[in-house]
Protein backbone atom coordinates (compact mmCIF):
# COMPACT_ATOMS: atom_id res chain seq x y z
CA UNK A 1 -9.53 -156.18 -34.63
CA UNK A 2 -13.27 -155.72 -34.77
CA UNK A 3 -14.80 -156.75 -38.53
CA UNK A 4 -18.04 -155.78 -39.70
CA UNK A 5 -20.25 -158.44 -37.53
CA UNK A 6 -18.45 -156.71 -34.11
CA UNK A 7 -19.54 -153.26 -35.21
CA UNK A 8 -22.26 -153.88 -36.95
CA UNK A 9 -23.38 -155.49 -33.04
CA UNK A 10 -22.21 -152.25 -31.63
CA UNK A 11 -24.15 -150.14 -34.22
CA UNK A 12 -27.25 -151.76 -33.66
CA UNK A 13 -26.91 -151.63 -30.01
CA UNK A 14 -26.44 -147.91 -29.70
CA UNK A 15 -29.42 -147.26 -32.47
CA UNK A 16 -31.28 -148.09 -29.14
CA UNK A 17 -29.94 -146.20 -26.39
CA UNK A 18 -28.46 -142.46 -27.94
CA UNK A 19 -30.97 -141.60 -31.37
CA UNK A 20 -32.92 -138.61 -30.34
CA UNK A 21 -30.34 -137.85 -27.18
CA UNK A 22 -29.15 -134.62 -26.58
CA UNK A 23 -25.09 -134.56 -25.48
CA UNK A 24 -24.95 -132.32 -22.63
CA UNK A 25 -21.19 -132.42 -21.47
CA UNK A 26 -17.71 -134.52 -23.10
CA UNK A 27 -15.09 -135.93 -20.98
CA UNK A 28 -11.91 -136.55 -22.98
CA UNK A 29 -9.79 -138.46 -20.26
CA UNK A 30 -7.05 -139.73 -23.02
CA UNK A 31 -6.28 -137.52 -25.88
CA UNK A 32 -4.91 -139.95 -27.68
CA UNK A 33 -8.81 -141.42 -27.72
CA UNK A 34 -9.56 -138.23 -30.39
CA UNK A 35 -6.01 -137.81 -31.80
CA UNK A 36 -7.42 -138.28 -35.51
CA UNK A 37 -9.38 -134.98 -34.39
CA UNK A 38 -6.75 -132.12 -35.26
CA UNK A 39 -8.00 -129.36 -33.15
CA UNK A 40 -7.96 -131.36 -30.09
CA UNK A 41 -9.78 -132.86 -27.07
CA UNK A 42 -11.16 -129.53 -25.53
CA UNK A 43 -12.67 -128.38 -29.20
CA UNK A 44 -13.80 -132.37 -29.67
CA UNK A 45 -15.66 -131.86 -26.30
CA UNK A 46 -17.18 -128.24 -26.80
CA UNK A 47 -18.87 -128.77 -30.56
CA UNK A 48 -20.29 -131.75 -29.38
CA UNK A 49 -22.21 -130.03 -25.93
CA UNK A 50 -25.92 -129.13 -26.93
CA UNK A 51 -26.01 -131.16 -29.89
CA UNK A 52 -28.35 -134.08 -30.36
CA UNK A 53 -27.89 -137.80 -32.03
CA UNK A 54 -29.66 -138.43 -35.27
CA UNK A 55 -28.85 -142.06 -36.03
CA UNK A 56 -26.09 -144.43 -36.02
CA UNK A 57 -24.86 -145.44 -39.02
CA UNK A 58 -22.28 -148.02 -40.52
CA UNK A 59 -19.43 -148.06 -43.40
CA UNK A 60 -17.24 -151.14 -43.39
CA UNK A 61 -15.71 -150.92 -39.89
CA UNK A 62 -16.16 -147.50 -38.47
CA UNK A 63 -19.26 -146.21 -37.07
CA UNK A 64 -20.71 -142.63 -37.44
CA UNK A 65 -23.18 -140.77 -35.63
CA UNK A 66 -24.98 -138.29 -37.37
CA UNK A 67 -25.84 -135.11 -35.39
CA UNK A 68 -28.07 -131.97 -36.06
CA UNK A 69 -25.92 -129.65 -36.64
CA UNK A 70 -24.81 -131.76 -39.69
CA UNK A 71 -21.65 -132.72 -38.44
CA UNK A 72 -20.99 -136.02 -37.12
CA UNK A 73 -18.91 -138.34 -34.28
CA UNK A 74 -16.71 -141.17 -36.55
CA UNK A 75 -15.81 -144.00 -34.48
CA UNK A 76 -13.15 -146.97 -35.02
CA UNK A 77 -12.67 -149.76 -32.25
CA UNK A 78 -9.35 -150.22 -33.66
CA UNK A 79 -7.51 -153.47 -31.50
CA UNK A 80 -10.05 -152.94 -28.00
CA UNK A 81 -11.85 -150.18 -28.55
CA UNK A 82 -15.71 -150.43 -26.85
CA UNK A 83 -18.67 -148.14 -26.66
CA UNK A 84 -20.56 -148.87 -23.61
CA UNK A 85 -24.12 -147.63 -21.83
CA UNK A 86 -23.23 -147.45 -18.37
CA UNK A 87 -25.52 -145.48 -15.71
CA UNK A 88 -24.05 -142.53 -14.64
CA UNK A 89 -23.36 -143.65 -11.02
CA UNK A 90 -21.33 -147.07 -12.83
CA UNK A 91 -17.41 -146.72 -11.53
CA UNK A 92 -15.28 -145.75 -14.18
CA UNK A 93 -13.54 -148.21 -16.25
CA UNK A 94 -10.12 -148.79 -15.78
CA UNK A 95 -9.59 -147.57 -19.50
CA UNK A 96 -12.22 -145.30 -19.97
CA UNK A 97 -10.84 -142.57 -22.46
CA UNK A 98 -14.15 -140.40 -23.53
CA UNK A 99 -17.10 -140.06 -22.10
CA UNK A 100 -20.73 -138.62 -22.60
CA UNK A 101 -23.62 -137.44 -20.79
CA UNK A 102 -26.68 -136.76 -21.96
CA UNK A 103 -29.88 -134.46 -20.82
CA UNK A 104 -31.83 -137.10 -20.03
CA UNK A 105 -29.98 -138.27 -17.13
CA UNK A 106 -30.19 -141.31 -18.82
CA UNK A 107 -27.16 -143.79 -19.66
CA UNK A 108 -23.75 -142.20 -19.71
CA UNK A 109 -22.19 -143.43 -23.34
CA UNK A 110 -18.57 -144.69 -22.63
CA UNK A 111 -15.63 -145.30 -24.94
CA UNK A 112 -13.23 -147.41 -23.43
CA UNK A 113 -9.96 -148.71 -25.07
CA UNK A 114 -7.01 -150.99 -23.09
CA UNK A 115 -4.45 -150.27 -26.03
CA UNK A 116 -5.73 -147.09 -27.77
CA UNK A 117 -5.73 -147.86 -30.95
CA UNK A 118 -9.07 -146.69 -31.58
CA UNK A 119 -10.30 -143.33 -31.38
CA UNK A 120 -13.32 -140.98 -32.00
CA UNK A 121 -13.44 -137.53 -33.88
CA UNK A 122 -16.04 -135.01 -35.91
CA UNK A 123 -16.85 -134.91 -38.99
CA UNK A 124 -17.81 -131.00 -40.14
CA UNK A 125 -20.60 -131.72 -42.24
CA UNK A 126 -20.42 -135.36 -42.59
CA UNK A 127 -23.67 -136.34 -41.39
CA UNK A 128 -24.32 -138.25 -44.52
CA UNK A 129 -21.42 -139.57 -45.43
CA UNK A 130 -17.74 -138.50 -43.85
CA UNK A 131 -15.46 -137.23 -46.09
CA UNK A 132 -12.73 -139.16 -43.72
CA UNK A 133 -14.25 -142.75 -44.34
CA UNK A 134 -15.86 -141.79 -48.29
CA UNK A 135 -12.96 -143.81 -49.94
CA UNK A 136 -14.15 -146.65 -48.09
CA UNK A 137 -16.27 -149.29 -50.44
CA UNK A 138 -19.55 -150.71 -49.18
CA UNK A 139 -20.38 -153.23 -47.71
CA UNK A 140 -21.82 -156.66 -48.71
CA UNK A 141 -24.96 -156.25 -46.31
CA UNK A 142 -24.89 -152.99 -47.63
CA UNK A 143 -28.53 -152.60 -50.02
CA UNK A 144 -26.63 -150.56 -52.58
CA UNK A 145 -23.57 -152.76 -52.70
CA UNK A 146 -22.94 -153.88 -56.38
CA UNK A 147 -22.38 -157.77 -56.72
CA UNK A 148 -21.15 -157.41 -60.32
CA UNK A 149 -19.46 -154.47 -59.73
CA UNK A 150 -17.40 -155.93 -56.97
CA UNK A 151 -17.47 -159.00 -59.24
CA UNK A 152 -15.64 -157.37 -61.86
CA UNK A 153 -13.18 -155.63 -59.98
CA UNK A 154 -12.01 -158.35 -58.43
CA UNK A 155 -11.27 -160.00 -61.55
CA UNK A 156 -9.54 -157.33 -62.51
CA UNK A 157 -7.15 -157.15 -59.21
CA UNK A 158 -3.56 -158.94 -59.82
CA UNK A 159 -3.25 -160.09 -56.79
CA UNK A 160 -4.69 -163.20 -54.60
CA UNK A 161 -8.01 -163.75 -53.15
CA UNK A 162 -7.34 -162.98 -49.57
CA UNK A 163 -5.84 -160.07 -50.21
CA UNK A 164 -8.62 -158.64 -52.19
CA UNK A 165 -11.24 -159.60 -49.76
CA UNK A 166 -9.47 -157.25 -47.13
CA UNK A 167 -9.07 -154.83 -49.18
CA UNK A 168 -11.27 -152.11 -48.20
CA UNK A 169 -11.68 -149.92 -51.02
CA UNK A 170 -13.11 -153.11 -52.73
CA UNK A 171 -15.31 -154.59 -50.10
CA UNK A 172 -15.26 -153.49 -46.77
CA UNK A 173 -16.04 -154.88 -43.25
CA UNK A 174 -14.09 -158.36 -43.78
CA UNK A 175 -11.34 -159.15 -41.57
CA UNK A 176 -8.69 -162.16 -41.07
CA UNK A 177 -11.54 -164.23 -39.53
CA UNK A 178 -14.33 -163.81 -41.69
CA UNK A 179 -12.12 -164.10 -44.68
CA UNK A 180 -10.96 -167.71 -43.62
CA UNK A 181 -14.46 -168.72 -42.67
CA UNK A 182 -15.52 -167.67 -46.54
CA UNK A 183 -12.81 -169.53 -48.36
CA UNK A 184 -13.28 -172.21 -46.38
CA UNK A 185 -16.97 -172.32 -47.20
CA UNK A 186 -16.16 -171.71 -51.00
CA UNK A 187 -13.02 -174.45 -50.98
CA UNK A 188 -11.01 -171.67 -52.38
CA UNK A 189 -6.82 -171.55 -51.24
CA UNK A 190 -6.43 -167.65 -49.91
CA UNK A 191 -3.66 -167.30 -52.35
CA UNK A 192 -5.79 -168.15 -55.65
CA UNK A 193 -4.98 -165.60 -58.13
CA UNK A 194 -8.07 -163.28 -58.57
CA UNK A 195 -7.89 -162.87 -62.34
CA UNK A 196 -8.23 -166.79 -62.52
CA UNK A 197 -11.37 -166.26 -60.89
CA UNK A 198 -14.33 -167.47 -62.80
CA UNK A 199 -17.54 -164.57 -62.76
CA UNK A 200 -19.50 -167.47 -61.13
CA UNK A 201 -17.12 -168.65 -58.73
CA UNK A 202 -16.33 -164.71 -57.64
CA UNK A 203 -20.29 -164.67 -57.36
CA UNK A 204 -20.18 -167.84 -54.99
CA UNK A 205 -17.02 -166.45 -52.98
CA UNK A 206 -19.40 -163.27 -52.46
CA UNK A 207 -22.39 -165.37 -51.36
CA UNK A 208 -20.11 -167.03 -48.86
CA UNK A 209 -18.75 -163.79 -47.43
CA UNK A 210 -22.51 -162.48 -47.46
CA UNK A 211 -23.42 -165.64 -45.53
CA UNK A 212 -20.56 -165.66 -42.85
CA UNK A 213 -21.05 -162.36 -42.27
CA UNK A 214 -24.80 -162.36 -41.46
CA UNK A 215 -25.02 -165.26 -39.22
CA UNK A 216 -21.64 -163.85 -37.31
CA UNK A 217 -24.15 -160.73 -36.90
CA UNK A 218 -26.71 -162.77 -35.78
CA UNK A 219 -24.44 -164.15 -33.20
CA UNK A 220 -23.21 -160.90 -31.89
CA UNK A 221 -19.95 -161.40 -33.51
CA UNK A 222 -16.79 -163.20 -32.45
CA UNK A 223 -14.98 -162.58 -28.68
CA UNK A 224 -12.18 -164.49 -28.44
CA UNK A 225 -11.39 -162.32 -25.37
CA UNK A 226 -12.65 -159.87 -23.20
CA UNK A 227 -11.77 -156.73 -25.07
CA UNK A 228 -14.51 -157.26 -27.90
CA UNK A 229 -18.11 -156.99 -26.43
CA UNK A 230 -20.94 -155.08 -27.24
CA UNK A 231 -22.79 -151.56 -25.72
CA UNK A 232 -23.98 -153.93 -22.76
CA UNK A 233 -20.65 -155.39 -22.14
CA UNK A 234 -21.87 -158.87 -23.42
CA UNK A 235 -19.70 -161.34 -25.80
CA UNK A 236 -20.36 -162.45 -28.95
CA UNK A 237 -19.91 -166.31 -29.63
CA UNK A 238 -19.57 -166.90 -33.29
CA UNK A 239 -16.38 -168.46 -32.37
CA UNK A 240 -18.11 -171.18 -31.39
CA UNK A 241 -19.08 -171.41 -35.08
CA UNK A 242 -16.09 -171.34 -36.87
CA UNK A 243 -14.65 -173.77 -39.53
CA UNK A 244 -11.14 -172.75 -40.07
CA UNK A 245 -10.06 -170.07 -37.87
CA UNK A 246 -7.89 -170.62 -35.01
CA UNK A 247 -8.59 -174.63 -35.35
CA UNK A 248 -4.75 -175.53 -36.52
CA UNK A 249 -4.95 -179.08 -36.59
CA UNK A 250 -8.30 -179.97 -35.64
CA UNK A 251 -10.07 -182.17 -38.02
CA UNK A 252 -12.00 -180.46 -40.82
CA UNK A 253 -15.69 -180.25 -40.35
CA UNK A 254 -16.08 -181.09 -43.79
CA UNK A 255 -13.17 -183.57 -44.67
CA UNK A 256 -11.86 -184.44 -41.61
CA UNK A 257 -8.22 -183.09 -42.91
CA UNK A 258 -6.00 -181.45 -39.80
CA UNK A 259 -6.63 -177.43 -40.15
CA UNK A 260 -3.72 -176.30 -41.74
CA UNK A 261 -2.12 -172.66 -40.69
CA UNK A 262 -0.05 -170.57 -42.40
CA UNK A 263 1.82 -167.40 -42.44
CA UNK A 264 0.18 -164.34 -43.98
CA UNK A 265 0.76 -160.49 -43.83
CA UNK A 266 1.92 -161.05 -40.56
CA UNK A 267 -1.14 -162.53 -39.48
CA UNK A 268 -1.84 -166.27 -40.24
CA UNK A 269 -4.64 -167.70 -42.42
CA UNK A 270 -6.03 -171.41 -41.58
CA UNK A 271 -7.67 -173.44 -44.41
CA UNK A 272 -8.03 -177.46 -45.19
CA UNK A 273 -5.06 -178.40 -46.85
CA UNK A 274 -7.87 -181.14 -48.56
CA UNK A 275 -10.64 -179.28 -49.42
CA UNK A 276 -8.59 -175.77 -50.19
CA UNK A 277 -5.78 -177.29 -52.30
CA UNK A 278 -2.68 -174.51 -52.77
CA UNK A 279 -2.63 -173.37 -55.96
CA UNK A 280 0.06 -174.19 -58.50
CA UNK A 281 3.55 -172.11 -57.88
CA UNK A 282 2.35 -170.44 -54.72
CA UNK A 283 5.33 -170.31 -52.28
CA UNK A 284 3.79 -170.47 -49.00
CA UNK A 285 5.21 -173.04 -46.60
């Protein structure tokens, strides 16, 4: 699934090709593309016509566009969701589920999704923030994100590190990937407890997440296949990048220790079994 570097790529992307538009016409070829809308594709598609993009904006992993009437277009990619610029004589995608023209003639805006997990809907009056997504915590790129605030919630948490880190109502935008990368920079096990968590060391975790996070932006985010790319249909290669993720059994960079992975929340989690020692009583095999 998409983390915050993916759509924070996307975001940026469509900042430059749909501010200031005006949406002319909706195609909703999929409803289950805006099932989280309740009143359906056809009233999706009809408060949308006439209505003109105001910015693009971020929170954790969904995207929102803000429009002048107020309201606004939330957006998840969910597993291979992707919001493409296509001209408007570009064949359809195989998977295209929603798209939107514009009065410009300009670029048709595209929302295309193999598995449909992801999916779009409106936001009455959530131009500012969207009452859907406001539980959401901010992000650690975010300018008003707390450091001590996160700091001490964390520390308060009874549970282990990993887990807090993808929890979004404490910090959002970090997935599976860019949680490994992070505790591998910080040489901290995924299942350290979080109330043995030092303030300093929680400060250093954060500072690692920060890090990872803006230099997987940087990068255009991770692609490990073809279903994550960005508005242009163009990969990301942070992969190339990575530490600990997906490298069971290569040496580590640091250590030269065989990547370790292991079973978590039906996922997996890779760390050095050298430099990210298990800590004391955890069960994992």
């Amino acid at each position: 699934m998409p983390e915050l570097p993916e759509v924070e790529t996307v975001r940026q992307g469509l900042a430059q090709w749909v501010v200031g538009r005006r949406i002319t016409t909706v195609e909703v070829r999929h409803p289950r593309a805006v099932r989280r809308h309740a009143p359906g594709g056809a009233h999706f598609a009809d408060v949308l016509a006439g209505r003109t993009v105001t910015g693009v904006r971020r929170r954790g992993k969904y995207l929102w566009l803000p429009l002048d009437s107020g309201d606004a277009v939330i957006g998840h990619l969910g597993m291979s969701g992707q919001l493409l610029l296509q001209p408007a004589d570009a064949a359809d995608e195989l998977h295209l589920r929603v798209r939107f023209r514009f009065a410009d003639d300009g670029p048709e805006l595209r929302f295309v999704d193999q598995r449909t997990f992801g999916g779009l809907s409106v936001s009455a009056g959530g131009a500012e923030l969207p009452a859907e997504i406001a539980h959401i915590a901010r992000d650690p790129m975010d300018p008003e994100f707390s450091d001590d605030g996160f700091v001490a919630a964390l520390r308060r948490r009874r549970t282990e590190i990993k887990r807090a880190l993808l929890d979004q109502t404490l910090i959002s935008g970090v997935g599976n990937i860019y949680a490994d990368e992070a505790l591998w920079r910080a040489r901290l096990h995924g299942a350290r407890p979080t109330d043995a968590l030092t303030g300093p060391a929680a400060l250093r975790l954060l500072g690692h997440v920060r890090d990872v996070l803006g230099e997987a932006i940087k990068q255009g985010g991770t692609s490990f296949d073809e279903l994550y790319v960005n508005v242009n249909g163009e990969s990301g290669y942070f992969d190339r990048s990575l530490n600990a993720y997906g490298r069971e059994g290569e040496p580590c960079p640091r250590c030269g220790a065989p990547i370790r992975r292991e079973a978590f929340m039906n996922r997996s989690s890779y760390s050095c079994p050298r430099c990210q020692p298990r800590p004391r009583g955890s069960l994992r095999g």
